[in-house]
Protein backbone atom coordinates (compact mmCIF):
# COMPACT_ATOMS: atom_id res chain seq x y z
CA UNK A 1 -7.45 9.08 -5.72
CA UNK A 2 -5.09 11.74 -4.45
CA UNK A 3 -3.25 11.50 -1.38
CA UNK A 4 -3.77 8.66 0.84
CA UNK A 5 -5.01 8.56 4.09
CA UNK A 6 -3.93 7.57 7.38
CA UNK A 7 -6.00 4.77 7.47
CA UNK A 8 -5.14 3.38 4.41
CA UNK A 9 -1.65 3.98 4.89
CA UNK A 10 -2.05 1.85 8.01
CA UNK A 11 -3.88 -0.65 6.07
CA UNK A 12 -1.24 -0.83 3.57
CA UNK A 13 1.23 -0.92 6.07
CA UNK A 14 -0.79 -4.47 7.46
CA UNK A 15 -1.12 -6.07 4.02
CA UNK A 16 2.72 -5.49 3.83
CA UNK A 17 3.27 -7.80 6.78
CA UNK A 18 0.75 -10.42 6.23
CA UNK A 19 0.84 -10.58 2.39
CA UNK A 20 4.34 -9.34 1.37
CA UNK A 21 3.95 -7.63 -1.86
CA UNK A 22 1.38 -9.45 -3.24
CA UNK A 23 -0.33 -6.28 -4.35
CA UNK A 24 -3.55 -8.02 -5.08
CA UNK A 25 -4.41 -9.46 -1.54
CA UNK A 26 -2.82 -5.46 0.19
CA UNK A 27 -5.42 -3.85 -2.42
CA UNK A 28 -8.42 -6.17 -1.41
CA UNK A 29 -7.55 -5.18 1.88
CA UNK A 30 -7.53 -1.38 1.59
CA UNK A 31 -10.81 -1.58 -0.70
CA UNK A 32 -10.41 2.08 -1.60
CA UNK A 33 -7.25 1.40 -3.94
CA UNK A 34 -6.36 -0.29 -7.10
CA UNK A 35 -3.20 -2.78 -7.26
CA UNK A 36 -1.48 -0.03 -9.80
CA UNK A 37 -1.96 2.62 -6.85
CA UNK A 38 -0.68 0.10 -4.25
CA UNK A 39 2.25 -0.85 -5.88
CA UNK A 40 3.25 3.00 -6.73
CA UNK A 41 2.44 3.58 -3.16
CA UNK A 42 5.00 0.84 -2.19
CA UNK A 43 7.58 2.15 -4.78
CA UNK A 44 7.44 5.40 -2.76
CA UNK A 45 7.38 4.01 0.82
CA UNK A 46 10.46 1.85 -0.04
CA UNK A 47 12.37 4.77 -1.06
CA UNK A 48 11.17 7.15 1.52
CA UNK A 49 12.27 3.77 3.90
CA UNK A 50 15.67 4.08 2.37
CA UNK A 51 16.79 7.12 2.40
């Protein structure tokens, strides 16, 4: 809950590159997050990545 952490920032960042965006497998991995937060969380690093 709230904001996220560097660590699971960093872990989201891993299950990015070694699962895609298969929400599911990047949430297993951070352990602390649900898919729904992961895949906000990606909604708002791909825009931050695009601007």
């Amino acid at each position: 809950t709230g904001r996220w952490t560097a660590e699971e920032h960093e872990r989201f960042l891993q299950g990015l590159r070694e699962h895609n965006k298969q929400w599911k497998l990047i949430a297993d991995l951070i352990r602390t997050r649900t898919v729904v937060q992961v895949r906000t969380h990606a909604q708002k690093h791909f825009q931050k990545m695009a601007r």
